[in-house]
PDB file of N, CA and C in Angstrom:
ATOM      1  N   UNK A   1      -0.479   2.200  19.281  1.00  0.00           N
ATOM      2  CA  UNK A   1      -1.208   2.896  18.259  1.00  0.00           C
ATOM      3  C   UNK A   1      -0.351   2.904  16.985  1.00  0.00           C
ATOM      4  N   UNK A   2      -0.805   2.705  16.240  1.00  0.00           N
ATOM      5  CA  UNK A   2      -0.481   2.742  14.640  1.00  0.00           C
ATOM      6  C   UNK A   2      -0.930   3.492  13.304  1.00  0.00           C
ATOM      7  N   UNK A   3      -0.399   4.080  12.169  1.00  0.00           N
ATOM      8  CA  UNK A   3      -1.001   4.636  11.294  1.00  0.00           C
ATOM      9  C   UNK A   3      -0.570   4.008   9.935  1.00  0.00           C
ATOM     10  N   UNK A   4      -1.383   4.117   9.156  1.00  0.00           N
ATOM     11  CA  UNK A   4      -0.679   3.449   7.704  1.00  0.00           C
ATOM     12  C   UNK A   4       0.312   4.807   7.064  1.00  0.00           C
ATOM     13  N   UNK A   5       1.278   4.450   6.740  1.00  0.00           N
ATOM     14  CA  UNK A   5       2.784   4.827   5.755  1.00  0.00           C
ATOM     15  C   UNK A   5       1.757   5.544   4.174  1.00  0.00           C
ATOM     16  N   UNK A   6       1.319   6.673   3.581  1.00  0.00           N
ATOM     17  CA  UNK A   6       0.672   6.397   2.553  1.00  0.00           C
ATOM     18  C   UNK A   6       2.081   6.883   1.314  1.00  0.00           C
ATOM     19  N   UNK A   7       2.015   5.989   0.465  1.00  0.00           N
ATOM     20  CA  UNK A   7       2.806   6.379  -0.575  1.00  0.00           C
ATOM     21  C   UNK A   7       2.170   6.587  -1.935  1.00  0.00           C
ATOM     22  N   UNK A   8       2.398   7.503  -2.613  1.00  0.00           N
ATOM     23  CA  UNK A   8       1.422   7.992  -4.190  1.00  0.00           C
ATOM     24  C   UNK A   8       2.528   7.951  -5.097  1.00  0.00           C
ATOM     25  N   UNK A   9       1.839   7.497  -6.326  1.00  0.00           N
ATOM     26  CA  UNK A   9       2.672   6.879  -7.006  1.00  0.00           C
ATOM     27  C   UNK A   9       2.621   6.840  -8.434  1.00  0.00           C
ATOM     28  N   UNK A  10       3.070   8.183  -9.431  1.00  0.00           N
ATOM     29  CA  UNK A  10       1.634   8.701 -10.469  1.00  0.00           C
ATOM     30  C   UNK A  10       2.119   7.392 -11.646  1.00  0.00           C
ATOM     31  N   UNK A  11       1.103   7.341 -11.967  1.00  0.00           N
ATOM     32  CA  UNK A  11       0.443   6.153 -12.784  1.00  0.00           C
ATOM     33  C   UNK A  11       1.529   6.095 -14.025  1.00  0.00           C
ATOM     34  N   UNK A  12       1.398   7.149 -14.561  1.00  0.00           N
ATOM     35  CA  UNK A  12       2.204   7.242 -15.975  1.00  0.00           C
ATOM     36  C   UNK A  12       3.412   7.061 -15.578  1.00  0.00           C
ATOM     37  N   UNK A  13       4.022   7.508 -14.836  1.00  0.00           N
ATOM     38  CA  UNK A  13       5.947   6.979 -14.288  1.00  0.00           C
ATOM     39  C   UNK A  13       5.350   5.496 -14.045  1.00  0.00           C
ATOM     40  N   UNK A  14       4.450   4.717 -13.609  1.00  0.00           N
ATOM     41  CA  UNK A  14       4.735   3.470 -12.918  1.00  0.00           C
ATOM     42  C   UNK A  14       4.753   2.974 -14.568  1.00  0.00           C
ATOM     43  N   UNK A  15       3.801   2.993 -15.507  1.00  0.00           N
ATOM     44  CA  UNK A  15       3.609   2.455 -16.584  1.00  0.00           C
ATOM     45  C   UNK A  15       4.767   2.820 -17.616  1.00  0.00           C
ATOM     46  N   UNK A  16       5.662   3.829 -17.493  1.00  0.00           N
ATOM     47  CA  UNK A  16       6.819   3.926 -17.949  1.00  0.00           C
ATOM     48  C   UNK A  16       8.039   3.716 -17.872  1.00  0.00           C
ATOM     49  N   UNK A  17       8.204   3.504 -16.243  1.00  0.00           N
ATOM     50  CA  UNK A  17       9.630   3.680 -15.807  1.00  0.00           C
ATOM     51  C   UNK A  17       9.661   2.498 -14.940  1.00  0.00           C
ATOM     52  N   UNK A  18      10.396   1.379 -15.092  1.00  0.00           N
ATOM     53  CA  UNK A  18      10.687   0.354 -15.039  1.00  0.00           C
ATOM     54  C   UNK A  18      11.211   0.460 -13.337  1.00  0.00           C
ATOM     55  N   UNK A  19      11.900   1.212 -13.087  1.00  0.00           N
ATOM     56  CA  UNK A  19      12.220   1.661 -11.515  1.00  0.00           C
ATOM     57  C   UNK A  19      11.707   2.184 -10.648  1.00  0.00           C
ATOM     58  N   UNK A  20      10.309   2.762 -10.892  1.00  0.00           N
ATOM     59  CA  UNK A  20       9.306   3.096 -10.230  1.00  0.00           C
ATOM     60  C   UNK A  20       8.428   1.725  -9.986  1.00  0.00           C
ATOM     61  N   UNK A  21       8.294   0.487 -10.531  1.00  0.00           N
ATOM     62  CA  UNK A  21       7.526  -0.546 -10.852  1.00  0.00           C
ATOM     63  C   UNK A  21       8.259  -0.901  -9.775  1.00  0.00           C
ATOM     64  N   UNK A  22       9.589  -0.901 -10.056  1.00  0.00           N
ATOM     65  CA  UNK A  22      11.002  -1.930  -9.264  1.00  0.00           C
ATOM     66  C   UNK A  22      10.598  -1.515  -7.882  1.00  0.00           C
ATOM     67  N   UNK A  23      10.806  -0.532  -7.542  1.00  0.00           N
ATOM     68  CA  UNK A  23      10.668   0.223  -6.317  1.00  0.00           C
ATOM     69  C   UNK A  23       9.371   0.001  -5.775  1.00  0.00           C
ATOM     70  N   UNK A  24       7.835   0.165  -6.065  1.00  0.00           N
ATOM     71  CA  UNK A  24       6.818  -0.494  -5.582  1.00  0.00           C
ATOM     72  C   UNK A  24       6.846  -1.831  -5.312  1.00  0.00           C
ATOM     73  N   UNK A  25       7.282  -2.389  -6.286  1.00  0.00           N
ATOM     74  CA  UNK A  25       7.089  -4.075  -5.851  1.00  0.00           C
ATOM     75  C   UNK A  25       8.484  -4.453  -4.617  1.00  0.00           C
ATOM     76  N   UNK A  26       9.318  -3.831  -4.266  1.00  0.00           N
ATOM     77  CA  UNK A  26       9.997  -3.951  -3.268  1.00  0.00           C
ATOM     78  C   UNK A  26       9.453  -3.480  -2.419  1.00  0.00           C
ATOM     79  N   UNK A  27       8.628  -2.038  -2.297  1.00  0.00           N
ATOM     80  CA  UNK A  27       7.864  -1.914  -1.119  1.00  0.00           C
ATOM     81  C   UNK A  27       6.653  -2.654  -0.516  1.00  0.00           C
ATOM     82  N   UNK A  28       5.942  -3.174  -1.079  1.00  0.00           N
ATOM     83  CA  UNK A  28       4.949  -4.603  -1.422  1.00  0.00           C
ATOM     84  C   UNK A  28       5.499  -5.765  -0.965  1.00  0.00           C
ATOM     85  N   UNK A  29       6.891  -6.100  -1.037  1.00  0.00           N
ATOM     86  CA  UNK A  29       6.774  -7.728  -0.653  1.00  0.00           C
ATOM     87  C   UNK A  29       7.195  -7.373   0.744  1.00  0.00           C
ATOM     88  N   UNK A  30       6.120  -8.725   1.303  1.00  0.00           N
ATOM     89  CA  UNK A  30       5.772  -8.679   2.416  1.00  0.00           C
ATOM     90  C   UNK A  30       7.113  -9.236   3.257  1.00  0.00           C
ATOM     91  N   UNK A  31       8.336  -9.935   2.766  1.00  0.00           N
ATOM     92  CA  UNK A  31       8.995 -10.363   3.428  1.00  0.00           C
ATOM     93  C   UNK A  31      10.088  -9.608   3.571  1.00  0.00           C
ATOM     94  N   UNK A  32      10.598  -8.646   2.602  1.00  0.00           N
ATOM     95  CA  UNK A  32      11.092  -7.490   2.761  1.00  0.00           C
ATOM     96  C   UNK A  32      10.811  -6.423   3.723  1.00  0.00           C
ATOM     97  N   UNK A  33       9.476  -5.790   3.494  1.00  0.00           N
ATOM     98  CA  UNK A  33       8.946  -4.997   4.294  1.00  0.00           C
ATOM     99  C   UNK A  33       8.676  -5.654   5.909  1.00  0.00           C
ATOM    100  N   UNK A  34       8.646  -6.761   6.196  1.00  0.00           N
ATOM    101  CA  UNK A  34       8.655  -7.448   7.307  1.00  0.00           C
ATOM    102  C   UNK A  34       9.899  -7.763   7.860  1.00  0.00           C
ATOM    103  N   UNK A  35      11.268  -7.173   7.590  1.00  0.00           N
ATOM    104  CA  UNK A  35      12.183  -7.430   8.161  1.00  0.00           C
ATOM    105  C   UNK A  35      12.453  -5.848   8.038  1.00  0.00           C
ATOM    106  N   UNK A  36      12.448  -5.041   7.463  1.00  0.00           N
ATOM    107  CA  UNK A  36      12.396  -3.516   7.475  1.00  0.00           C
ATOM    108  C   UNK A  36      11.831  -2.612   8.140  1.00  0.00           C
ATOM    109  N   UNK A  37      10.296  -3.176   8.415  1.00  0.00           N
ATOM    110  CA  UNK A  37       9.308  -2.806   9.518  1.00  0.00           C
ATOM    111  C   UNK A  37      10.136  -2.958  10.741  1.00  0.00           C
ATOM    112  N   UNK A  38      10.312  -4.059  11.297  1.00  0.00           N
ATOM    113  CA  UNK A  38      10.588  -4.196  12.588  1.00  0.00           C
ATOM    114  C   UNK A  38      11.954  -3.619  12.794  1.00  0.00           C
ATOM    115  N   UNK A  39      13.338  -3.236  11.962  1.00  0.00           N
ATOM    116  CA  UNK A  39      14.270  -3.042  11.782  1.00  0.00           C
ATOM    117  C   UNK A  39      13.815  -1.297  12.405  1.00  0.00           C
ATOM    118  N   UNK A  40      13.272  -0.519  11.824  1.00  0.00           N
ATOM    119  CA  UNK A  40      13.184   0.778  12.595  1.00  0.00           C
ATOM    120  C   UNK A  40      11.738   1.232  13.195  1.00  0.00           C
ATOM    121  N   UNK A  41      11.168  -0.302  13.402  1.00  0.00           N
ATOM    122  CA  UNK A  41      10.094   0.088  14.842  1.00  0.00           C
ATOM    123  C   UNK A  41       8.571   0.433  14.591  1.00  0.00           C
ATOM    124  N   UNK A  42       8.534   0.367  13.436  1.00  0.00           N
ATOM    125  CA  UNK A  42       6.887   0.176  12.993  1.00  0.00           C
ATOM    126  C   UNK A  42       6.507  -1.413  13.148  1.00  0.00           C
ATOM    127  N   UNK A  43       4.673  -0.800  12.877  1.00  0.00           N
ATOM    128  CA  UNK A  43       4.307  -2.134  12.911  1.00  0.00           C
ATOM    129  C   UNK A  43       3.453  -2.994  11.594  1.00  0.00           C
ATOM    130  N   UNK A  44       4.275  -4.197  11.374  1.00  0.00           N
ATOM    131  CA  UNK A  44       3.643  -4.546  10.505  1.00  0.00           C
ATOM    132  C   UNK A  44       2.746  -4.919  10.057  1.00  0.00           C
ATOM    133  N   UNK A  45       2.480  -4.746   8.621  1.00  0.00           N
ATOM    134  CA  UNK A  45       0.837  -4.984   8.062  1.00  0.00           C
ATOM    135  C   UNK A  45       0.504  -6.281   8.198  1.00  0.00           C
ATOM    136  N   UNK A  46      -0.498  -7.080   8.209  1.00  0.00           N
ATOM    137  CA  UNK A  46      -1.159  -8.596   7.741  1.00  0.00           C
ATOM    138  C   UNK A  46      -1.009  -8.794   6.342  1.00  0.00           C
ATOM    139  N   UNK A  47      -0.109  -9.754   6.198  1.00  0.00           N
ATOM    140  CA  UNK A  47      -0.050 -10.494   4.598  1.00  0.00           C
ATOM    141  C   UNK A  47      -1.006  -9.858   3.552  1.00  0.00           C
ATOM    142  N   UNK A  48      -2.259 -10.291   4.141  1.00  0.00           N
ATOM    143  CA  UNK A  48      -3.424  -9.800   3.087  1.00  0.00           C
ATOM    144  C   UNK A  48      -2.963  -8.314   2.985  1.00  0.00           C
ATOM    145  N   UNK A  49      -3.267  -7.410   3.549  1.00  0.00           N
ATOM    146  CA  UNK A  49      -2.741  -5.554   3.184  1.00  0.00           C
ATOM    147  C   UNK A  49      -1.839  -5.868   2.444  1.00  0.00           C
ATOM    148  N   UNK A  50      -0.841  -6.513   2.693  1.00  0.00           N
ATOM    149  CA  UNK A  50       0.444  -6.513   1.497  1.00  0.00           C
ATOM    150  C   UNK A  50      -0.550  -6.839   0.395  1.00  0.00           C
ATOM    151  N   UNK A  51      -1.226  -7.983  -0.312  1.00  0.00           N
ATOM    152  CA  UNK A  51      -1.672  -8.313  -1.381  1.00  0.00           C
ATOM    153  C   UNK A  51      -2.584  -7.675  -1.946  1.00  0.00           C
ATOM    154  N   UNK A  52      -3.148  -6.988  -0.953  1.00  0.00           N
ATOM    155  CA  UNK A  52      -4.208  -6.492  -1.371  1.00  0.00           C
ATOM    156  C   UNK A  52      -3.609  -5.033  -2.174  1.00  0.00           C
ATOM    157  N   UNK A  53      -2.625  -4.233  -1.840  1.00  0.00           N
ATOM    158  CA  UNK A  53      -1.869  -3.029  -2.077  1.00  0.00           C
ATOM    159  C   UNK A  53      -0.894  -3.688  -3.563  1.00  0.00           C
ATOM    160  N   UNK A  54      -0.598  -4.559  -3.525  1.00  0.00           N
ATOM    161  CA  UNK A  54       0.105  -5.145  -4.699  1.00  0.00           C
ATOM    162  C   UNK A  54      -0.890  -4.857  -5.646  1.00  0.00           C
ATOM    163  N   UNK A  55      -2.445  -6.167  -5.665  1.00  0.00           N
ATOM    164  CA  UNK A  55      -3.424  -5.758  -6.629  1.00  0.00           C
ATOM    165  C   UNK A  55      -3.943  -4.738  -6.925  1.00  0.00           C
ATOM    166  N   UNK A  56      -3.934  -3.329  -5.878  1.00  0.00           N
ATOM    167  CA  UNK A  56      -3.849  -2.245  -6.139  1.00  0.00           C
ATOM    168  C   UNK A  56      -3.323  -1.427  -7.049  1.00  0.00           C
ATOM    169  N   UNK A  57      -2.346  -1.807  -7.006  1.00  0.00           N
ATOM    170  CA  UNK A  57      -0.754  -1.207  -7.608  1.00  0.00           C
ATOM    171  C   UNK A  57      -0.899  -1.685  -9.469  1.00  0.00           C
ATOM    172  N   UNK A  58      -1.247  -2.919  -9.071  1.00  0.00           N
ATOM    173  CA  UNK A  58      -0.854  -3.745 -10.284  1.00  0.00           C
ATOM    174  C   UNK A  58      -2.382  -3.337 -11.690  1.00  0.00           C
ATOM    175  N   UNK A  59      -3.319  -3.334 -10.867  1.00  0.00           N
ATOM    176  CA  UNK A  59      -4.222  -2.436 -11.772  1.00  0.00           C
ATOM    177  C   UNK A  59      -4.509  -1.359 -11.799  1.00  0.00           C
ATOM    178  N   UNK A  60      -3.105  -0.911 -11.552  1.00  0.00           N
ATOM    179  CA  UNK A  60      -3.082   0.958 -11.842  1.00  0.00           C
ATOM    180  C   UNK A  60      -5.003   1.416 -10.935  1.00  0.00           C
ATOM    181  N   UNK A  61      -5.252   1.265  -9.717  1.00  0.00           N
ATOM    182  CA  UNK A  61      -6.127   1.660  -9.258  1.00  0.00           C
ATOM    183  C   UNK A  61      -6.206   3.467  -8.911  1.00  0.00           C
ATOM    184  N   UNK A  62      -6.415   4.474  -9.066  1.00  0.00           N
ATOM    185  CA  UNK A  62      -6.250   5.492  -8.682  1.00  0.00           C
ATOM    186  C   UNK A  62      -7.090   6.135  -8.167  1.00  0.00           C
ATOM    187  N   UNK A  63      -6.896   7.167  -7.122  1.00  0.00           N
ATOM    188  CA  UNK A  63      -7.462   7.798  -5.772  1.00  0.00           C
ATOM    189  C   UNK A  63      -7.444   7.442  -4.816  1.00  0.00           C
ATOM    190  N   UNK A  64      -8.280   7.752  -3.979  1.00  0.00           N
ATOM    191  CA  UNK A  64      -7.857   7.260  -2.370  1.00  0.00           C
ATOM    192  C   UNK A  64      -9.374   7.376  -1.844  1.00  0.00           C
ATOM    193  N   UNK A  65      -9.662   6.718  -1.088  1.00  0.00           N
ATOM    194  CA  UNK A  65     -10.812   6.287  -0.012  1.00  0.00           C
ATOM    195  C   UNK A  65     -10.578   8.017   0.512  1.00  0.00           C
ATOM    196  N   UNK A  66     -10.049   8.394   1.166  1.00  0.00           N
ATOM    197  CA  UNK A  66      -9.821   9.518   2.178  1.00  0.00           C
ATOM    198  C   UNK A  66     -10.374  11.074   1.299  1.00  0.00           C
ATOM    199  N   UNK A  67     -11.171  10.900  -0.140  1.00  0.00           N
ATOM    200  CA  UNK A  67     -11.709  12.193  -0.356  1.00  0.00           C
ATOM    201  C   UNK A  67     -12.445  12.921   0.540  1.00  0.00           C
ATOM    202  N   UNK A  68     -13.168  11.953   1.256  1.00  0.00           N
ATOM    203  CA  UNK A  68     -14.236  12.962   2.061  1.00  0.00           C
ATOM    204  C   UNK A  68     -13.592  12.868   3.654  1.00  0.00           C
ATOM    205  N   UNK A  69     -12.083  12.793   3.979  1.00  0.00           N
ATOM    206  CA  UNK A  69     -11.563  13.313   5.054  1.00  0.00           C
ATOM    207  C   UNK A  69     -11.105  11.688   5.912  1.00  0.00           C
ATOM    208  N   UNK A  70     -10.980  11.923   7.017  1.00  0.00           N
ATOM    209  CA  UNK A  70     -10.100  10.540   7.162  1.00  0.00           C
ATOM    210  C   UNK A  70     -11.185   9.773   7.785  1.00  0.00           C
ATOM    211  N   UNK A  71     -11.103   8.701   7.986  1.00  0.00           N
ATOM    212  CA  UNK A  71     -12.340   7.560   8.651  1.00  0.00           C
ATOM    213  C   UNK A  71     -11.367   6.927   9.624  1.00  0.00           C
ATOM    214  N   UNK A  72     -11.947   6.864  11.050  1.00  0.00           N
ATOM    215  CA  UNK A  72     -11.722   6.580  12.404  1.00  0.00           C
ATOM    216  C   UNK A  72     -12.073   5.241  12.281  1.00  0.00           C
ATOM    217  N   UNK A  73     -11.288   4.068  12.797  1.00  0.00           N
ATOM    218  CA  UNK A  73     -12.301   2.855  13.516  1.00  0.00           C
ATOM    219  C   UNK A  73     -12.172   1.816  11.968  1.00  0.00           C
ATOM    220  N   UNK A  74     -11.218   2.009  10.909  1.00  0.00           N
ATOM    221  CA  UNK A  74     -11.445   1.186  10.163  1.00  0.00           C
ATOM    222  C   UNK A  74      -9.795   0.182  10.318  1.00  0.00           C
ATOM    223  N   UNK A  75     -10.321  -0.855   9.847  1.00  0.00           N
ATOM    224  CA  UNK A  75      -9.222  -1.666   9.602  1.00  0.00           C
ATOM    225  C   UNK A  75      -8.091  -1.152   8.202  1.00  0.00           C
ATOM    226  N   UNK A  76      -6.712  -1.251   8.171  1.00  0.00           N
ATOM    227  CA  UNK A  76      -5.908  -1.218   6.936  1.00  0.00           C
ATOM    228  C   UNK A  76      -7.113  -2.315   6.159  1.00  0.00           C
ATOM    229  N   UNK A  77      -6.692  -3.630   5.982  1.00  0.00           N
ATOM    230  CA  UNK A  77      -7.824  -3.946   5.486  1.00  0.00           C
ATOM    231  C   UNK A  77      -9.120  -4.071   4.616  1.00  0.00           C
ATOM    232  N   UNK A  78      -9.854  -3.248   5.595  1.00  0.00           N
ATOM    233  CA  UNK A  78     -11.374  -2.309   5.215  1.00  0.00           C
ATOM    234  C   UNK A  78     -10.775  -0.991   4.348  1.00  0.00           C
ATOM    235  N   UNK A  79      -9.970  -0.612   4.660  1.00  0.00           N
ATOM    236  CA  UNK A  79      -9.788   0.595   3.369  1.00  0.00           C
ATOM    237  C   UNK A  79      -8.761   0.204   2.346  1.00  0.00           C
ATOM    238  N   UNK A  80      -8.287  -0.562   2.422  1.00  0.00           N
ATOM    239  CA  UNK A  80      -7.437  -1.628   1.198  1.00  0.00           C
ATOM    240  C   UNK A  80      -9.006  -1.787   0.219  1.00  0.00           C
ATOM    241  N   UNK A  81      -9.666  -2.928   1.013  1.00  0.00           N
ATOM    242  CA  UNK A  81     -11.304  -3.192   0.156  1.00  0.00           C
ATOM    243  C   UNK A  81     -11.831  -1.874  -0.646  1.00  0.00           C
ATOM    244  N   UNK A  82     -12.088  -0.843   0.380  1.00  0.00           N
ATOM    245  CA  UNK A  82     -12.441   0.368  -0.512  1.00  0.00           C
ATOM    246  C   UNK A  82     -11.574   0.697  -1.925  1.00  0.00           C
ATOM    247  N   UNK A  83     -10.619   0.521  -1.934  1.00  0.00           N
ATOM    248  CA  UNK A  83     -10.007   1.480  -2.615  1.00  0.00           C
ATOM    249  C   UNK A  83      -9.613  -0.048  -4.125  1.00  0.00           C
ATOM    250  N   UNK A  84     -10.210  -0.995  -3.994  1.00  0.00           N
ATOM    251  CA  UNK A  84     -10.301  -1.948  -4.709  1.00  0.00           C
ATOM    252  C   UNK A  84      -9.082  -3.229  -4.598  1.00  0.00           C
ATOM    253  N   UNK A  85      -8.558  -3.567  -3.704  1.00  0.00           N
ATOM    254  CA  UNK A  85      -7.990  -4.266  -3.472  1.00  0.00           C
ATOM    255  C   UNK A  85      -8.312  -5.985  -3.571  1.00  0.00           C
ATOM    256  N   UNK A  86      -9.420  -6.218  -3.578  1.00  0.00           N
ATOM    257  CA  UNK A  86      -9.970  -7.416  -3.884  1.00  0.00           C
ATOM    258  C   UNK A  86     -11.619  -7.351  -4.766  1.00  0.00           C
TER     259      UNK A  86
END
């Protein structure tokens, strides 16, 4: 069993502060986070979730799928899509 990691990330520090940018896009690459994942025992995402959370990131997307409480039975994925990832 698995859960997604959620990290928030307010918009105006990302668009200001050059180390908040730094720091997302290190948490984002997938080959990083894929030797880090397995290093203390989580499990890792599918390439696409990485890209899809990058394009997220990268057009300052804000809110979260989870207003109306959490949704059972979906793929990372399927709520990447929601939340505008592609």
């Amino acid at each position: 069993m698995s859960r997604p990691l959620f990290v928030y990330v307010n918009a105006a520090a990302a668009d200001e502060k050059e180390a908040v940018r730094k720091f997302v896009d290190y948490m984002l690459d997938p080959e990083l986070a894929a030797e880090l994942v397995k290093e203390v025992g989580y499990v890792p995402l599918p390439l696409e979730a990485y890209e899809m959370a990058q394009a997220i990131f990268k057009n300052r997307r804000l809110g979260t799928v989870f207003e109306d409480g959490s949704q059972i039975g979906v793929s990372i994925e399927d709520l990447l899509q929601m939340e505008g990832g592609r």
